[in-house]
C-alpha atoms as a PDB file:
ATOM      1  CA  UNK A   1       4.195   5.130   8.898  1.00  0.00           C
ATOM      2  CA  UNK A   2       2.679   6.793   5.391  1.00  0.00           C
ATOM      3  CA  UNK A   3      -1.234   6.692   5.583  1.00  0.00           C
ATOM      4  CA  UNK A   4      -0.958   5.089   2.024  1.00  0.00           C
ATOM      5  CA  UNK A   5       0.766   1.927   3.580  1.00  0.00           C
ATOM      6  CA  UNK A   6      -1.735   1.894   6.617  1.00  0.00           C
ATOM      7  CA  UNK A   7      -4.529   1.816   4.864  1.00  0.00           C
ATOM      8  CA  UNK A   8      -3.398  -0.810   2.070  1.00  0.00           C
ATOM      9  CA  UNK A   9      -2.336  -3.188   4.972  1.00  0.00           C
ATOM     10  CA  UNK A  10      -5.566  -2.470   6.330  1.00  0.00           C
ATOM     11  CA  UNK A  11      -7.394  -3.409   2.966  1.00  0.00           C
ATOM     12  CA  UNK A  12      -5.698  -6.620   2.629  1.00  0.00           C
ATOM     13  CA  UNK A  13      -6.354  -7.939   6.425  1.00  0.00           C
ATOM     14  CA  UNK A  14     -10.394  -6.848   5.574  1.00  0.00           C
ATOM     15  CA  UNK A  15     -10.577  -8.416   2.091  1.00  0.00           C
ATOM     16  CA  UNK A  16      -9.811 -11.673   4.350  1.00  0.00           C
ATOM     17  CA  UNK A  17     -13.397 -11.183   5.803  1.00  0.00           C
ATOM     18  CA  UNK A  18     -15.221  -9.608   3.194  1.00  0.00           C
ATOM     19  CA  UNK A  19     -15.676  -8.446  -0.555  1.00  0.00           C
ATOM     20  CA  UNK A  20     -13.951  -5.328  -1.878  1.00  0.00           C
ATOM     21  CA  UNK A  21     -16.788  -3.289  -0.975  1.00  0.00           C
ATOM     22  CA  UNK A  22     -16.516  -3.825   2.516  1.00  0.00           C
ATOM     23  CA  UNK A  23     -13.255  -4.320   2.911  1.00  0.00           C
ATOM     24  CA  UNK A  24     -12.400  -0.761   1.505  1.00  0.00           C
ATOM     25  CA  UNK A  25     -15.017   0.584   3.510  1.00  0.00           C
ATOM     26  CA  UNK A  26     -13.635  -0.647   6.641  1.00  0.00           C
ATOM     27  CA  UNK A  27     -10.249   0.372   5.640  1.00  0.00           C
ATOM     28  CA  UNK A  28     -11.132   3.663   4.846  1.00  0.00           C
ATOM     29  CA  UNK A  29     -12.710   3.938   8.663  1.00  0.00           C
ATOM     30  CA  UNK A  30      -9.589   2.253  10.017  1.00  0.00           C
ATOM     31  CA  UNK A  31      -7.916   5.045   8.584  1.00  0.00           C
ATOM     32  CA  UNK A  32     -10.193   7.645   9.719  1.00  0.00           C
ATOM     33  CA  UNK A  33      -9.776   6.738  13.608  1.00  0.00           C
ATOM     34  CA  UNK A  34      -6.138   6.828  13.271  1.00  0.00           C
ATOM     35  CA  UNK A  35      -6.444  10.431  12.689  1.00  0.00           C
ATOM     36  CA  UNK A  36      -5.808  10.560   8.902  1.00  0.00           C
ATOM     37  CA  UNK A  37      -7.074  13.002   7.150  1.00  0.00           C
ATOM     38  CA  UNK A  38      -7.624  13.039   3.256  1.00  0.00           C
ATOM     39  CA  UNK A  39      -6.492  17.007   2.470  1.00  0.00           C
ATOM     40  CA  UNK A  40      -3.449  15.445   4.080  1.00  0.00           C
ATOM     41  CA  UNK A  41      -2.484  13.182   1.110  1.00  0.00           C
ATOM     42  CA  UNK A  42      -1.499   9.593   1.434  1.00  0.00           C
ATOM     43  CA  UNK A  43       1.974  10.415   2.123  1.00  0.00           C
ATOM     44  CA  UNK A  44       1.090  12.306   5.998  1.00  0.00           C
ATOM     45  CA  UNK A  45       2.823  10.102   8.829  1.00  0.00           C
ATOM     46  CA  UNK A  46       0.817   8.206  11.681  1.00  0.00           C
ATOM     47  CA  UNK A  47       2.329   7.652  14.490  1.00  0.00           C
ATOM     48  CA  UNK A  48       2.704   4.035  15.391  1.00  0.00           C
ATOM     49  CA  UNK A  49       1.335   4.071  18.745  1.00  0.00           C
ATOM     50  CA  UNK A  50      -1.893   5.604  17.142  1.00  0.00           C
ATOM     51  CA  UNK A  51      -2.435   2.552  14.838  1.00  0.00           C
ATOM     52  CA  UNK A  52      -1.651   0.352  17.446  1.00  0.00           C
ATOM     53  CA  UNK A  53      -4.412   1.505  19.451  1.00  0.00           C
ATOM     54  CA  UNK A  54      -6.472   1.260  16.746  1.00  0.00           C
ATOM     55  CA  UNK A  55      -5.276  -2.253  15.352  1.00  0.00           C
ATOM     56  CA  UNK A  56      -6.246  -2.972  19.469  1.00  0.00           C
ATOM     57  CA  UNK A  57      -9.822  -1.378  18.936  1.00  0.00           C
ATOM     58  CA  UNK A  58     -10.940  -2.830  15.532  1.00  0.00           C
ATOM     59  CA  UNK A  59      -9.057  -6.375  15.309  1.00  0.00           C
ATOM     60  CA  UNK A  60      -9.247  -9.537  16.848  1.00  0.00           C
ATOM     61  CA  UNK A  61      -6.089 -11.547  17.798  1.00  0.00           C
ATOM     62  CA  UNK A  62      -5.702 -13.602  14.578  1.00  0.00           C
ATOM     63  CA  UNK A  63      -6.301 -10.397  12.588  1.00  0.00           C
ATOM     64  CA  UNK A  64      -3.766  -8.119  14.607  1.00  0.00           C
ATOM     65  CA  UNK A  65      -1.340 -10.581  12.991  1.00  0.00           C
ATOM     66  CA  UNK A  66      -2.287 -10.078  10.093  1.00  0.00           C
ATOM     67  CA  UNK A  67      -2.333  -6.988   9.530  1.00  0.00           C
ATOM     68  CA  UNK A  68       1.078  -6.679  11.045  1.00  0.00           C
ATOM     69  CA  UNK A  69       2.125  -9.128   8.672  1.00  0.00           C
ATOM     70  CA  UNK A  70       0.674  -6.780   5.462  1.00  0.00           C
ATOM     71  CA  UNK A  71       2.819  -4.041   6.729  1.00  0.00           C
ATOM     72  CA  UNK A  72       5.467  -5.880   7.056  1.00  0.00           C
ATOM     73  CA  UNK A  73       6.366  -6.542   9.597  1.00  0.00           C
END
């Protein structure tokens, strides 16, 4: 999955909690722990099993869904 689509998916399930501010910062560290790395470019893969781990770390239940949901699928 492109780090670009991670971390707009991510945006979108924090806006739900939050104002822009935080949700971008929280996306940004959602990002982060899935081992992205910005001299990498938005278009650098992450593995799927690495964001599930950290969907499992940062999300509740309700939220999980969510953000499944905003990358569709």
């Amino acid at each position: 999955m492109k780090a670009i689509e991670v971390l707009n998916a991510a945006r979108k399930t924090f806006l739900q909690y939050g104002n822009e501010e935080y949700a971008t910062s929280k996306a940004n560290n959602f990002l982060k722990r899935c081992g992205a790395k910005l001299e990498d470019g938005p278009e650098q893969d992450i593995p799927r099993e690495i964001i599930e781990r950290v969907v499992f770390a940062m999300l509740d239940d309700d939220s999980e869904q969510v953000f499944w949901a905003n990358m569709g699928g």
